[in-house]
Protein backbone atom coordinates (compact mmCIF):
# COMPACT_ATOMS: atom_id res chain seq x y z
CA UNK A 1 0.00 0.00 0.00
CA UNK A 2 1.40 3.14 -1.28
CA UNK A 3 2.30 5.73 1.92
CA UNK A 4 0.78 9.15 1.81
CA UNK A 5 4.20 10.62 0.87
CA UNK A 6 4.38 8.44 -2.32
CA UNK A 7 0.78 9.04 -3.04
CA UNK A 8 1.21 13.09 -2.73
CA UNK A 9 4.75 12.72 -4.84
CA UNK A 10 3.11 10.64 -7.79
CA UNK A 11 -0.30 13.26 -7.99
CA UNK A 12 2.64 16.24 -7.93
CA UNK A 13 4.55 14.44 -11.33
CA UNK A 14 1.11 13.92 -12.48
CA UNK A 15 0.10 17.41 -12.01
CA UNK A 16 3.41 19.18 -13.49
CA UNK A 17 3.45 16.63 -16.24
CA UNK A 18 -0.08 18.43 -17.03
CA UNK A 19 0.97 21.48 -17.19
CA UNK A 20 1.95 23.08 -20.64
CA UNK A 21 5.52 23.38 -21.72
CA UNK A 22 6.67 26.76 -23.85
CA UNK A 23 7.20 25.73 -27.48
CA UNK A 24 10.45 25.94 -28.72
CA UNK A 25 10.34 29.21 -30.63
CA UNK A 26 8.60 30.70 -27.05
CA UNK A 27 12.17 29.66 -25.62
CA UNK A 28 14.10 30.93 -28.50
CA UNK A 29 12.52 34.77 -28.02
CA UNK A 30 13.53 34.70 -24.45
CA UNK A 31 17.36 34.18 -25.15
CA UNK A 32 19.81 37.22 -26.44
CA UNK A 33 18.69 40.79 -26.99
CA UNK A 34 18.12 43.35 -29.75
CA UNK A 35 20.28 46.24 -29.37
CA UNK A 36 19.37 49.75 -30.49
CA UNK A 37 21.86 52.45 -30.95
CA UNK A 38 21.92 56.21 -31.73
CA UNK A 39 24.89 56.04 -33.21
CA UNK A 40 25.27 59.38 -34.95
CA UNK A 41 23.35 62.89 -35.69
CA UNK A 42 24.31 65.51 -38.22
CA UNK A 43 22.67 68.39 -39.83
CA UNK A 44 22.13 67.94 -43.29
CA UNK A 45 20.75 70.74 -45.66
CA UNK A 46 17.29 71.87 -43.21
CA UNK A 47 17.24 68.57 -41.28
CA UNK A 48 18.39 66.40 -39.03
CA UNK A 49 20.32 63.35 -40.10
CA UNK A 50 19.97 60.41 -37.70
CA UNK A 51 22.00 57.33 -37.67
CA UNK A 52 21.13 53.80 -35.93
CA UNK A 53 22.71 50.47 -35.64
CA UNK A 54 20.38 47.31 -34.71
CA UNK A 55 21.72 43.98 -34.18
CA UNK A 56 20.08 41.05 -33.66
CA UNK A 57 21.64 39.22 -30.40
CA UNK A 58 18.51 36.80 -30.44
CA UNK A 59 17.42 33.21 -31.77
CA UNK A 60 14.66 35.00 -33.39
CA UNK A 61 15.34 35.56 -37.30
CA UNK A 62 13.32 39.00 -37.75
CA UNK A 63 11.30 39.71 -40.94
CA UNK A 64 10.07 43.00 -39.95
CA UNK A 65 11.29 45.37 -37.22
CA UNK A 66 10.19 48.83 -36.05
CA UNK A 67 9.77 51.22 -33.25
CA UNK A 68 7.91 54.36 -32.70
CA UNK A 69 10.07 57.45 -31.48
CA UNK A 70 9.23 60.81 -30.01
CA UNK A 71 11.14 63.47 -30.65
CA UNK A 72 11.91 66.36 -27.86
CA UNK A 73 13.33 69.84 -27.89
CA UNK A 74 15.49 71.42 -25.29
CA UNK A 75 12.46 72.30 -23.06
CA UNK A 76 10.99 68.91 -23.16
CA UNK A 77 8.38 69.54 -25.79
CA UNK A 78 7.48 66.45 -28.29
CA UNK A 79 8.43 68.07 -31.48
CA UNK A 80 6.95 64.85 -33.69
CA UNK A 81 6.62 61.33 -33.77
CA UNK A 82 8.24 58.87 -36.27
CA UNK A 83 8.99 55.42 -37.16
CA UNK A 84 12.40 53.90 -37.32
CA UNK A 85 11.91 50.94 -39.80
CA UNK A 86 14.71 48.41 -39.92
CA UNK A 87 13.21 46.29 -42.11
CA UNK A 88 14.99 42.77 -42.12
CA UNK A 89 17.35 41.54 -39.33
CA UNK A 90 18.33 37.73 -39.40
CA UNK A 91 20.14 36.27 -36.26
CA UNK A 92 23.09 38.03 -35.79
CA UNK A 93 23.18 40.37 -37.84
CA UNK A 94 23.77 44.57 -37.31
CA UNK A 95 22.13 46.63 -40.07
CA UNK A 96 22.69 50.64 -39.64
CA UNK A 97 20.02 52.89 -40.97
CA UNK A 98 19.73 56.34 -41.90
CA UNK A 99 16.72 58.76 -40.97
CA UNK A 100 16.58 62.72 -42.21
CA UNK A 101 14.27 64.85 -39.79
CA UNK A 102 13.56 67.48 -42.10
CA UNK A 103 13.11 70.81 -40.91
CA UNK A 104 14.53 69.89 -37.40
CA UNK A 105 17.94 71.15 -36.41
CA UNK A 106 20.07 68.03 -34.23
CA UNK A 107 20.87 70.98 -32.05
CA UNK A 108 17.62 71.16 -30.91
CA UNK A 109 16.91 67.86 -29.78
CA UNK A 110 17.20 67.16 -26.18
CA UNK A 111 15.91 63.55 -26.30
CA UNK A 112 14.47 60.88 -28.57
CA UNK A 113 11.95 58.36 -26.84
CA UNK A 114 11.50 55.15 -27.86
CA UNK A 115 7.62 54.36 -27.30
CA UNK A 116 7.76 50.93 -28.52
CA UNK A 117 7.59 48.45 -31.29
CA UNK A 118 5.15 49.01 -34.40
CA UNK A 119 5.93 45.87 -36.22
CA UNK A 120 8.02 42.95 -34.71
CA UNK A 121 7.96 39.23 -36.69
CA UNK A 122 9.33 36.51 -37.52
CA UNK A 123 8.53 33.74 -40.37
CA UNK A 124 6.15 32.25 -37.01
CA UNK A 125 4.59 35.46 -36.82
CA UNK A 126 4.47 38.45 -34.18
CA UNK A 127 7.45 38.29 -31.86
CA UNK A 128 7.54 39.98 -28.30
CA UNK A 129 11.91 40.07 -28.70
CA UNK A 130 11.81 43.80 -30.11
CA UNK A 131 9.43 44.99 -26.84
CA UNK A 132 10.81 41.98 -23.96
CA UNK A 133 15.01 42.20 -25.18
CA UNK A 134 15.67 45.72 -26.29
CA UNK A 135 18.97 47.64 -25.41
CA UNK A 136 19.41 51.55 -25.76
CA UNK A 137 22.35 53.58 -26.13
CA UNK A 138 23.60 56.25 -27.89
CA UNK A 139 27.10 57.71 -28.76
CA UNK A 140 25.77 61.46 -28.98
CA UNK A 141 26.58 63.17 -26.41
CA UNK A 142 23.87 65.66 -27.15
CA UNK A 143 20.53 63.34 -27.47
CA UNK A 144 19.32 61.55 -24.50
CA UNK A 145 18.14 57.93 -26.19
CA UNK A 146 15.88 56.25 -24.22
């Protein structure tokens, strides 16, 4: 006759054997990160010229990646909203992109806000990497990136 010890320990493996498991590509988005950097600003003709490099520290092979940014002069003020569209990022790879603010001097930005992901997926579909694993930074001095 089984003792109430053995008979709590088998319903336990019964229960957790129950209980669903994350699917492999679940797992896969959890691992690494996707790092976003401000890598560079420059005035060009009336606007601002914007430079970003994205790699893809993650499992997940992206087909589509892009945030929505906010803008903000040196009073605090959202100047405009934007999307930075990186298009295409496989595992492991950095792609830099280019983005012209016309009319807006890089002088006058204080900050740039990252609000969050627009479009995020992978050949499975929506991914949760690009909100769950991202890293800012930025190498201006001048622009909070954040």
């Amino acid at each position: 006759m089984p003792t109430p010890h053995r008979l709590l320990g088998a319903v336990l493996c019964a229960s957790l054997a129950a209980l669903p498991l994350p699917s492999l590509a679940q797992t896969a988005a959890q691992t690494g990160n996707i790092e976003l950097e401000l890598n560079t600003s420059g005035d060009q003709g009336s606007g601002c010229r914007l430079t970003y490099v994205a790699t893809n520290n993650t499992s997940v092979p992206l087909e589509k990646m892009s945030y929505e940014v906010a803008v903000y002069d040196g009073a605090g003020v959202v100047q405009q909203l934007f999307v930075l569209d990186f298009g295409w990022l496989p595992v492991g790879k950095t792609r830099v992109v280019q983005f012209d603010l016309p009319d807006q001097n890089c002088g006058d930005i204080s900050r740039i806000s990252v609000n969050g992901p627009v479009d995020c997926a992978s050949p499975e579909g929506a991914q949760s990497v690009c909100r769950d694993s991202v890293i800012l930074s930025s190498r201006v001095r001048t622009i909070q990136f954040n």
